[in-house]
N, C-alpha and C. Protein backbone atom coordinates (compact mmCIF):
# COMPACT_ATOMS: atom_id res chain seq x y z
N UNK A 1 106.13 124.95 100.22
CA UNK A 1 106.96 125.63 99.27
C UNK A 1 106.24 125.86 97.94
N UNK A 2 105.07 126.05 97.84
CA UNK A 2 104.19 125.98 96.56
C UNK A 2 104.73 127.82 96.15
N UNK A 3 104.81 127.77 95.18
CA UNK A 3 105.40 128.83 94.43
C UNK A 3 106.43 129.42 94.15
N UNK A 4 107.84 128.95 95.29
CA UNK A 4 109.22 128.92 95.12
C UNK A 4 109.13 127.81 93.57
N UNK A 5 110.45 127.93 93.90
CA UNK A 5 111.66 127.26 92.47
C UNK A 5 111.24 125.77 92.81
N UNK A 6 111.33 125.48 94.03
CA UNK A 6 111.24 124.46 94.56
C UNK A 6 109.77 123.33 94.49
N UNK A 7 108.94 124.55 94.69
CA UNK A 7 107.32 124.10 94.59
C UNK A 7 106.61 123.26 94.43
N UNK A 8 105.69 123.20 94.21
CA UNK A 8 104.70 121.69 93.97
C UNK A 8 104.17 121.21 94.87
N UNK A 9 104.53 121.60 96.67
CA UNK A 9 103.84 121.09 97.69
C UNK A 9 102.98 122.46 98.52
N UNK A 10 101.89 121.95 98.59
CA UNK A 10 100.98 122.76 98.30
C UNK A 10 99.85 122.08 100.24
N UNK A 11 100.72 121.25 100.62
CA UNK A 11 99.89 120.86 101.94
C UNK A 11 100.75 120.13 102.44
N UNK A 12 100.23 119.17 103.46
CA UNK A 12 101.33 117.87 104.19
C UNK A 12 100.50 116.81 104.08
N UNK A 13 101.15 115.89 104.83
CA UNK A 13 101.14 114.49 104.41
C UNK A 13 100.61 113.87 105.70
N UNK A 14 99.66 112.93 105.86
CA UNK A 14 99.44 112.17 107.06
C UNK A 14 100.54 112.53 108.11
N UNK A 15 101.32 111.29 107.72
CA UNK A 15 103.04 111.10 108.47
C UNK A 15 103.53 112.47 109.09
N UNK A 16 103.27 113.67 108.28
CA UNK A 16 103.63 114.96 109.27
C UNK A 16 103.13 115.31 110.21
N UNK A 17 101.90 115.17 110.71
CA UNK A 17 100.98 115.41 111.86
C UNK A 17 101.59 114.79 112.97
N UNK A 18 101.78 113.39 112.83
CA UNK A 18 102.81 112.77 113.89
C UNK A 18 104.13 113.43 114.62
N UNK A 19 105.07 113.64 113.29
CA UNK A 19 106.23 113.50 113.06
C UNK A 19 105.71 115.75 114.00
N UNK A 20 105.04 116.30 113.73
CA UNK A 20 104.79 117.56 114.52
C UNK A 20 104.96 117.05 115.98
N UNK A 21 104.07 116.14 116.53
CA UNK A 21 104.12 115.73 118.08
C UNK A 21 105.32 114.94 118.67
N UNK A 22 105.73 114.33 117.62
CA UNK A 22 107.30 113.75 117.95
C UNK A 22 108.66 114.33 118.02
N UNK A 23 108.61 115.29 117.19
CA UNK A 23 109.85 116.14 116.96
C UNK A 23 110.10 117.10 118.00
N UNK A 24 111.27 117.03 118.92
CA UNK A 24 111.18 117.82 120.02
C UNK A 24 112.89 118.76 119.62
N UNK A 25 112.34 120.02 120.25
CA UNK A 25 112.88 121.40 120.24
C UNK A 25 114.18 121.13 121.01
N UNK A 26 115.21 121.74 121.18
CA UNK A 26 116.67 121.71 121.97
C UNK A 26 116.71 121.38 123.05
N UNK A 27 115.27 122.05 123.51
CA UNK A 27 114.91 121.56 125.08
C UNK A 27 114.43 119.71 125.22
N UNK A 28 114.36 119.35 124.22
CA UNK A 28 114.06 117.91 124.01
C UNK A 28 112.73 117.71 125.20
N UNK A 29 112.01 118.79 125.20
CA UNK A 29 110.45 118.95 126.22
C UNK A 29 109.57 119.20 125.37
N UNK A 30 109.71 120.13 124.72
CA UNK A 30 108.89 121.10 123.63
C UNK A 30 108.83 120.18 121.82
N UNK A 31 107.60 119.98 122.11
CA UNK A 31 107.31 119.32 120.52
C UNK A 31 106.70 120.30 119.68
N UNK A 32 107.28 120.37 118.41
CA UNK A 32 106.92 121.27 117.42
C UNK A 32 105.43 121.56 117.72
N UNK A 33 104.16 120.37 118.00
CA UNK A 33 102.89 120.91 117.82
C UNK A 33 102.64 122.07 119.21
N UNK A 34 103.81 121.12 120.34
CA UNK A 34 103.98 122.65 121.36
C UNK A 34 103.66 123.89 120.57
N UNK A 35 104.67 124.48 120.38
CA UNK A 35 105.48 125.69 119.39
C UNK A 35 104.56 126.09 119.01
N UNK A 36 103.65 125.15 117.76
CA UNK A 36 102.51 126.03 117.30
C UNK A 36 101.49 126.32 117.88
N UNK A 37 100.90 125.60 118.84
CA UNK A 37 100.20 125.55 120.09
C UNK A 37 100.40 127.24 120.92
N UNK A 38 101.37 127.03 121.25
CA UNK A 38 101.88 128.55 121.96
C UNK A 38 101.62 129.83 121.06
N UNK A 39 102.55 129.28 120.12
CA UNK A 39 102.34 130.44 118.99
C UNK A 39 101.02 131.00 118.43
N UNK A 40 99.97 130.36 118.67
CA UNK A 40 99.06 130.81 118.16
C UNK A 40 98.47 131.64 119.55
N UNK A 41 98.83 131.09 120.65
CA UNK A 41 98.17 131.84 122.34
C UNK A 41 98.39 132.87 122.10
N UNK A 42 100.08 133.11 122.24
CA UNK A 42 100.92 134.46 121.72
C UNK A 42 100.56 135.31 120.85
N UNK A 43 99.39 134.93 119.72
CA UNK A 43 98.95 135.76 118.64
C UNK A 43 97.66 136.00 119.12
N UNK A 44 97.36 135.31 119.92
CA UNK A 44 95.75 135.88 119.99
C UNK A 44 94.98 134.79 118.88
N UNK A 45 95.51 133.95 117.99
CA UNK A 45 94.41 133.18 117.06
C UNK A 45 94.38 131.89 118.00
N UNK A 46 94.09 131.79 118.87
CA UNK A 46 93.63 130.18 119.37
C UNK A 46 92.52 130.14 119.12
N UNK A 47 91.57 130.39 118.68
CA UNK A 47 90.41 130.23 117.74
C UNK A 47 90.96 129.06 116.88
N UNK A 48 91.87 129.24 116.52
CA UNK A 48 91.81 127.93 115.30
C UNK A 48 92.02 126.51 115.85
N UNK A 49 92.17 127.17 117.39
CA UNK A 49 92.22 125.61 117.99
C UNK A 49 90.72 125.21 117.98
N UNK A 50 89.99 125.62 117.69
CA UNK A 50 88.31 125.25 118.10
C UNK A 50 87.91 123.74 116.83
N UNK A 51 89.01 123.73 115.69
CA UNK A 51 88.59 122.78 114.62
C UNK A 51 88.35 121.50 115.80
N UNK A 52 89.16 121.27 116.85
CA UNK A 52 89.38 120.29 117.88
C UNK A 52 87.29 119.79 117.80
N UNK A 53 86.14 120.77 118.16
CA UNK A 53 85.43 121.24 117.82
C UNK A 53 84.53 120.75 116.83
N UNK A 54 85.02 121.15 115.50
CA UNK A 54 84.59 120.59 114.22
C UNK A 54 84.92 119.04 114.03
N UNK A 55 86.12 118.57 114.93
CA UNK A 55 86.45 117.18 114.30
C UNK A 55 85.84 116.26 115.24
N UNK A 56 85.06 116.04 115.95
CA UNK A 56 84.52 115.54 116.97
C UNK A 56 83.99 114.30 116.57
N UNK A 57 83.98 113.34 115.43
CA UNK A 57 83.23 112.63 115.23
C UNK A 57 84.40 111.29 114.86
N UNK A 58 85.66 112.39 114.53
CA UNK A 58 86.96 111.64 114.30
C UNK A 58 87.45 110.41 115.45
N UNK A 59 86.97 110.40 116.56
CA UNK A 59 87.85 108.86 117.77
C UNK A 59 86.76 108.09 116.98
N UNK A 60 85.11 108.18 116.91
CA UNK A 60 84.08 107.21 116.77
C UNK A 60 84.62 106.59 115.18
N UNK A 61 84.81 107.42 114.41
CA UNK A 61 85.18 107.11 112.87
C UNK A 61 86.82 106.10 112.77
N UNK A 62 87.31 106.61 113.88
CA UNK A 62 88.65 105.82 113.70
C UNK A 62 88.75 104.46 114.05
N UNK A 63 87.68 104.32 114.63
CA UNK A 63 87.49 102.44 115.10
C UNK A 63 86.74 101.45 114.07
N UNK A 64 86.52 102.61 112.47
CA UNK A 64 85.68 102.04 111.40
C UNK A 64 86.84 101.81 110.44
N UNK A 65 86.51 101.00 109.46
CA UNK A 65 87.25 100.76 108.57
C UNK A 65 86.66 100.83 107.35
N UNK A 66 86.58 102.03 106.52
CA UNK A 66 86.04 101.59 105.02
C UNK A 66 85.94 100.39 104.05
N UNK A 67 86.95 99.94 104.34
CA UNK A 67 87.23 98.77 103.49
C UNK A 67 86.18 97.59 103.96
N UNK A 68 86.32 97.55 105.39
CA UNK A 68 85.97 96.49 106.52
C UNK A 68 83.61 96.86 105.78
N UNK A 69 83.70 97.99 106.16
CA UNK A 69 82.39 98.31 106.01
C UNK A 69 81.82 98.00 104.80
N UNK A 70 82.74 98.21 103.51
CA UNK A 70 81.89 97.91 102.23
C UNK A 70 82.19 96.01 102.30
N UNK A 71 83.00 95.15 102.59
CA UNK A 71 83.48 94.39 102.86
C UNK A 71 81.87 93.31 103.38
N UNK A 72 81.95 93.85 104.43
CA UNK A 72 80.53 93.35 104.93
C UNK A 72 79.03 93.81 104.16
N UNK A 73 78.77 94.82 103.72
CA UNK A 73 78.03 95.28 102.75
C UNK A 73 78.02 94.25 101.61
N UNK A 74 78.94 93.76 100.87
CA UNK A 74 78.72 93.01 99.91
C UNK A 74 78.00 91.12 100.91
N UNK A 75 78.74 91.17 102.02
CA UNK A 75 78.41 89.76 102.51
C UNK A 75 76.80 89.62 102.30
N UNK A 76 76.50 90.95 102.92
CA UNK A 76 74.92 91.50 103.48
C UNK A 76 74.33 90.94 102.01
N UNK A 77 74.93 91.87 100.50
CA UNK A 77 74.12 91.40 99.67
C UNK A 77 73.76 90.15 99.04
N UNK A 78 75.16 89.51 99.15
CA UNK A 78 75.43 88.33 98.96
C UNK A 78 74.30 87.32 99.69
N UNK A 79 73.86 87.48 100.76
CA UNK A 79 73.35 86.90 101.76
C UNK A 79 72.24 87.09 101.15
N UNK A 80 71.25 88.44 100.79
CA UNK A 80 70.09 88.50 100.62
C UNK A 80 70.06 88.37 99.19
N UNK A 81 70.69 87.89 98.22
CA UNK A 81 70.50 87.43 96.82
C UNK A 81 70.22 85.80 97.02
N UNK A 82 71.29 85.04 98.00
CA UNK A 82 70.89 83.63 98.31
C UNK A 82 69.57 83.73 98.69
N UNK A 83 68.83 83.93 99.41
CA UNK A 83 67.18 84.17 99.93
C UNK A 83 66.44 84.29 98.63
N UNK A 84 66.79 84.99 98.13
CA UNK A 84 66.08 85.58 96.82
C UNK A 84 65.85 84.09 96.13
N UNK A 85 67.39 83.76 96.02
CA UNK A 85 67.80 82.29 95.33
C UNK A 85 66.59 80.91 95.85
N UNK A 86 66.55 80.99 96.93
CA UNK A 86 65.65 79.92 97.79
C UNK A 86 64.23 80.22 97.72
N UNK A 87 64.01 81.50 97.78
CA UNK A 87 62.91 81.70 97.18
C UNK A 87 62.41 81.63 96.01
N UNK A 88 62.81 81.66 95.03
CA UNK A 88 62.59 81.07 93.62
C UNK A 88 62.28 79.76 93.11
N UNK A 89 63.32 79.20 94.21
CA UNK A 89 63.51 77.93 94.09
C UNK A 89 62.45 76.85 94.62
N UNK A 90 62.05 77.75 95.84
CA UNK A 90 60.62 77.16 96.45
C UNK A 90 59.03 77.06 95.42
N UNK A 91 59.53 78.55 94.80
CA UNK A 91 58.51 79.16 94.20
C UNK A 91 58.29 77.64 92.95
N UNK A 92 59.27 77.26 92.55
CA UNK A 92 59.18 76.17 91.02
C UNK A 92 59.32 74.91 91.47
N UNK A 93 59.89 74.51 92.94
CA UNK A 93 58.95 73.16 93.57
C UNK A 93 57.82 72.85 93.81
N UNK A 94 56.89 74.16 94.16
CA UNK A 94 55.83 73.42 94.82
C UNK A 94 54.57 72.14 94.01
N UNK A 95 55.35 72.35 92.87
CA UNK A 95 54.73 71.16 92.02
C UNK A 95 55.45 69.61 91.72
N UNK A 96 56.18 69.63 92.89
CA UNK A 96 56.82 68.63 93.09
C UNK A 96 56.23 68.10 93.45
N UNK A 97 56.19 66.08 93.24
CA UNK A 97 55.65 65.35 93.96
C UNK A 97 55.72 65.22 95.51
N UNK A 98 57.14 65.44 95.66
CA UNK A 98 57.42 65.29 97.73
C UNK A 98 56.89 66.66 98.74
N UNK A 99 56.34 67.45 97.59
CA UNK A 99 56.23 68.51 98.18
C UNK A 99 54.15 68.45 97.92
N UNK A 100 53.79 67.70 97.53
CA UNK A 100 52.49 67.81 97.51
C UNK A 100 51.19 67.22 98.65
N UNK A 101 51.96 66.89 99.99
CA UNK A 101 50.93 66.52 100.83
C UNK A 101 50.97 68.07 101.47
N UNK A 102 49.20 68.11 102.26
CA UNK A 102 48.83 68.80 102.50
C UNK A 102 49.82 69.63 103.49
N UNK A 103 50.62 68.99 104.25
CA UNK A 103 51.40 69.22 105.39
C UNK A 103 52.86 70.15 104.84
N UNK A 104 53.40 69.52 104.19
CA UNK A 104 54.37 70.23 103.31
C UNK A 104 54.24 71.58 102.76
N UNK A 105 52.96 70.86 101.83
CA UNK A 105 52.48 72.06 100.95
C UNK A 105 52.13 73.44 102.06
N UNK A 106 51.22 73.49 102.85
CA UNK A 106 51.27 74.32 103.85
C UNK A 106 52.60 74.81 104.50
N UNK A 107 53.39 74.24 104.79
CA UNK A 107 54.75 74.85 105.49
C UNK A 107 55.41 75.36 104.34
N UNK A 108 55.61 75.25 103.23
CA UNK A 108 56.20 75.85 102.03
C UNK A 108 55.55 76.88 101.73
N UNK A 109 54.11 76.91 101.73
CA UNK A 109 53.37 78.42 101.41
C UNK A 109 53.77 79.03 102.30
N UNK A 110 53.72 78.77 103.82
CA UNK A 110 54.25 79.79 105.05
C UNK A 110 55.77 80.43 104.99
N UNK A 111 56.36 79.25 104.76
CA UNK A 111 58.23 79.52 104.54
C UNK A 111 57.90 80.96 103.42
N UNK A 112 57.59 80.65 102.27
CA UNK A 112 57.38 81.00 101.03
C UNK A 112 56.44 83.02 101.19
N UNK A 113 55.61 82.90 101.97
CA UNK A 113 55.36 83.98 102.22
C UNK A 113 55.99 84.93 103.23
N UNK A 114 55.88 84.38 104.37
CA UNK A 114 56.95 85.42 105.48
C UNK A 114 58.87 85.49 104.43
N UNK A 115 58.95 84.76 103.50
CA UNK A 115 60.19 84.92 103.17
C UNK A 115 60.05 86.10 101.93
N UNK A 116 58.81 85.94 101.34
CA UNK A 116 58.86 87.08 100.15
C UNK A 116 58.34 88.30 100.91
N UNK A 117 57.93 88.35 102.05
CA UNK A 117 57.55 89.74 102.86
C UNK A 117 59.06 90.41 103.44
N UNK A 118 59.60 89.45 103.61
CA UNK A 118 61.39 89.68 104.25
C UNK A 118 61.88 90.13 103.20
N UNK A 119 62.06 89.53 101.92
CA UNK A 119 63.03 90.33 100.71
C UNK A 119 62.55 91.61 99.83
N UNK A 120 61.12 91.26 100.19
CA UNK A 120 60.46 92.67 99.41
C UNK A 120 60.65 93.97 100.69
N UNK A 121 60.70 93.84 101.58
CA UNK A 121 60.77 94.66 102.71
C UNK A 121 62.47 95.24 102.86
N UNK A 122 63.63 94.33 102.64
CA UNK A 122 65.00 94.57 102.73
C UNK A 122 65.54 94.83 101.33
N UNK A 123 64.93 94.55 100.18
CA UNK A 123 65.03 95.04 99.06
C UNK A 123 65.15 96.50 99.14
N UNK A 124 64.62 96.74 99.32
CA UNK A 124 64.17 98.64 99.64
C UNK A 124 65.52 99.19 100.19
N UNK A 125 65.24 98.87 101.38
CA UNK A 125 66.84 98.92 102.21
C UNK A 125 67.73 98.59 101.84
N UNK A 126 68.24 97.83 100.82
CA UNK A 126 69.80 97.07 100.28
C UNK A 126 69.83 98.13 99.46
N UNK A 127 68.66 98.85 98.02
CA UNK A 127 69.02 99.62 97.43
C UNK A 127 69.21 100.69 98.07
N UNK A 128 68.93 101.75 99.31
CA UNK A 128 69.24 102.44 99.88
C UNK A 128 70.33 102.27 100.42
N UNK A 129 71.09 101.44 101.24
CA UNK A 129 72.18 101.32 101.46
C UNK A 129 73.14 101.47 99.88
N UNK A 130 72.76 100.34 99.03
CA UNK A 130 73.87 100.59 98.06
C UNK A 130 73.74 102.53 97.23
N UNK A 131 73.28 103.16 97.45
CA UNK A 131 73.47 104.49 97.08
C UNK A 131 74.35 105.22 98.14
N UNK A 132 74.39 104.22 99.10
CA UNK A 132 75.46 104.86 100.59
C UNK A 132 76.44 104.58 100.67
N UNK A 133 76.85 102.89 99.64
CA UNK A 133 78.18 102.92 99.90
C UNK A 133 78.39 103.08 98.92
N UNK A 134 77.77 103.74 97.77
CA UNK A 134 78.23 104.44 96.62
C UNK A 134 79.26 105.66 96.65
N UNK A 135 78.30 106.58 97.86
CA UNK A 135 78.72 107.98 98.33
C UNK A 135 80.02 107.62 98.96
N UNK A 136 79.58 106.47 100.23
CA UNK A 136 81.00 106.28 101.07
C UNK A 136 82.22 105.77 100.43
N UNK A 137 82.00 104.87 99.25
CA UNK A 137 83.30 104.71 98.58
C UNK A 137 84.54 106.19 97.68
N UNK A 138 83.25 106.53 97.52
CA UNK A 138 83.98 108.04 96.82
C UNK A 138 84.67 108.66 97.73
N UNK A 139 84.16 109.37 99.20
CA UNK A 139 84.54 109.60 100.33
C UNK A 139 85.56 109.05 100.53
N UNK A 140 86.17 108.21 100.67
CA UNK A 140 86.97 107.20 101.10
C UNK A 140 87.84 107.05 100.12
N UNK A 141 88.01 107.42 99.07
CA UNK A 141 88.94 107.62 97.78
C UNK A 141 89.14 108.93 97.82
N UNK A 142 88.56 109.78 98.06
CA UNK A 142 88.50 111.57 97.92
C UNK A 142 89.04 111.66 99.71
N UNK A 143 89.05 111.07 100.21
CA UNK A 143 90.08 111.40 101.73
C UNK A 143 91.06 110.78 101.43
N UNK A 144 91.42 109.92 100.81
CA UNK A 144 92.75 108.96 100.91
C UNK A 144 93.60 109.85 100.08
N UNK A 145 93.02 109.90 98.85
CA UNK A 145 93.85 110.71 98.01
C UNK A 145 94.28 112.38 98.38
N UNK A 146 93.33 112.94 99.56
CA UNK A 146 93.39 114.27 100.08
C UNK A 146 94.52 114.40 100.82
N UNK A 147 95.11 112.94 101.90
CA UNK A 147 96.09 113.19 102.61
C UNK A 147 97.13 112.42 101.46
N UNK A 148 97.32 112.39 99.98
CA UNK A 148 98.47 112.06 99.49
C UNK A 148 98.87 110.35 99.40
N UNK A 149 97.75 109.83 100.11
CA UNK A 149 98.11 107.49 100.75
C UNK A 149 97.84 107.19 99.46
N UNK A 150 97.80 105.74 99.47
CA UNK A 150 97.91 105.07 98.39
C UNK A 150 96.66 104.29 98.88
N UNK A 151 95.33 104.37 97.91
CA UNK A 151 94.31 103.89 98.40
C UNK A 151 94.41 102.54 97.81
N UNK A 152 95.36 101.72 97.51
CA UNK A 152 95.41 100.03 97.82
C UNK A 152 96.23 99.54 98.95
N UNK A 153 96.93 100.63 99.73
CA UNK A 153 97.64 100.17 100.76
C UNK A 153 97.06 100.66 102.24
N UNK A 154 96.26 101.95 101.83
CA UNK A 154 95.52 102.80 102.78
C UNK A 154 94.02 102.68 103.05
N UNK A 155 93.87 102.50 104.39
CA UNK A 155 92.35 102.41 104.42
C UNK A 155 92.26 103.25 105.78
N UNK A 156 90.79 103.92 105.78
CA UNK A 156 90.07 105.09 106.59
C UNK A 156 90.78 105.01 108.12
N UNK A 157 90.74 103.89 108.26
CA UNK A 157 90.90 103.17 110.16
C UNK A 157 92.58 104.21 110.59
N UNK A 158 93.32 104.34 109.11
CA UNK A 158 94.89 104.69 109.41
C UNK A 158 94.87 106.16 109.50
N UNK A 159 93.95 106.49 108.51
CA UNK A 159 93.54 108.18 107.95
C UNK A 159 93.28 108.84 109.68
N UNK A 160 92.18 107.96 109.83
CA UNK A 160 91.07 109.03 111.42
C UNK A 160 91.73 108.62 112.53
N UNK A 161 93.15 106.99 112.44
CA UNK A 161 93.55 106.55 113.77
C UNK A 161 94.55 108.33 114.02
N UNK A 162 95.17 108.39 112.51
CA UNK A 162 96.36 109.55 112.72
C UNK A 162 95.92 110.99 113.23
N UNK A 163 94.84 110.84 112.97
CA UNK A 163 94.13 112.65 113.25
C UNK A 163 93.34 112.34 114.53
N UNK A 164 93.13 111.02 115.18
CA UNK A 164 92.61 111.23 116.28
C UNK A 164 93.78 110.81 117.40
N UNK A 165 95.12 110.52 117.02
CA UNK A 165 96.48 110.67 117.66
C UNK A 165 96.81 111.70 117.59
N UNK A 166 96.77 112.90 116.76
CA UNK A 166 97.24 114.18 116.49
C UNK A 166 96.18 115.30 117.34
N UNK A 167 94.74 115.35 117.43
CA UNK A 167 93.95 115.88 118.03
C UNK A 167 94.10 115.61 119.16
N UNK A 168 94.25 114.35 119.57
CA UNK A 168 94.66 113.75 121.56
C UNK A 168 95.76 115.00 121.58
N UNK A 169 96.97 114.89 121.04
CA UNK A 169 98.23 115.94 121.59
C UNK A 169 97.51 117.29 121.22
N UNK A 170 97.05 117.19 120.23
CA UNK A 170 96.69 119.49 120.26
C UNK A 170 95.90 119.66 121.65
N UNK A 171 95.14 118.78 121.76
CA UNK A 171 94.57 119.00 123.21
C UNK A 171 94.95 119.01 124.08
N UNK A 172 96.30 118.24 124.73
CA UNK A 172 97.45 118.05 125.62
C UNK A 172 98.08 119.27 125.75
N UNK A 173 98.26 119.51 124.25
CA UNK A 173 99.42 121.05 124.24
C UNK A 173 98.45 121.70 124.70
């Protein structure tokens, strides 16, 4: 109704995509996404059924969870800042007395090197990832807010479960 008296809605809402495959016609057979389904045969535009097409990546995406993904992302960093931590820490013992027989001292240089080859090597990679879930958090705020959810109550898994429940029936119809 965007431009009537009424106006201001200007698209739909998650919840309608459903509420299309659920809502059945007089014949209580025929679901509205029927109807449009047909209606478009009848016109000759079933072309626009081809988005089916474009959205193809939507079942694999719906078993992800944004939240879940940055979630673990922080564990990841969390994890490789402790290393960092132990490594430092190694780094300002080795002038410890318990740490000064030859035997020690050797397994601490070894620990101590394969561990600074590991963080200087995943360093690289943590900052590359964090420029990804930079992008993906925006994404994930700029879709939530696209279908109208409330991105403290809404997360991705509900967004791609609904459009890959809604794409199963356009394909049915």
């Amino acid at each position: 109704n965007e431009g009537t008296r009424r106006g201001g809605a200007s698209g739909f809402t998650l919840d309608s995509l459903t509420k299309m495959v659920n809502t059945k016609g007089t014949d209580k057979k025929t679901s509205v996404l029927d109807y449009v389904v047909k209606s478009l045969y009848d016109k000759d535009e079933e072309y626009i059924l081809l988005v089916l097409e474009d959205l193809n990546l939507v079942e694999e995406t719906a078993k992800l969870s944004g939240n879940e993904i940055i979630k673990e992302f922080a564990s990841i960093r969390a994890a490789l800042d402790s290393l960092q931590q132990v490594y430092e820490f190694n780094q300002n013992k080795t002038s410890d007395a318990v740490f000064n027989s030859p035997t020690a001292k050797k397994m601490i240089d070894a620990f101590s090197t394969r561990l600074e080859h590991y963080l200087s090597t995943f360093q690289g990679q943590m900052n590359e990832c964090e420029k990804n879930k930079t992008i993906l958090s925006r994404k994930i705020d700029d879709i939530i807010k696209y279908f109208g959810e409330d991105s403290k109550s809404c997360d991705t898994s509900k967004i791609f479960g609904t459009l890959q429940e809604f794409l199963r029936a356009v394909a049915f119809s």
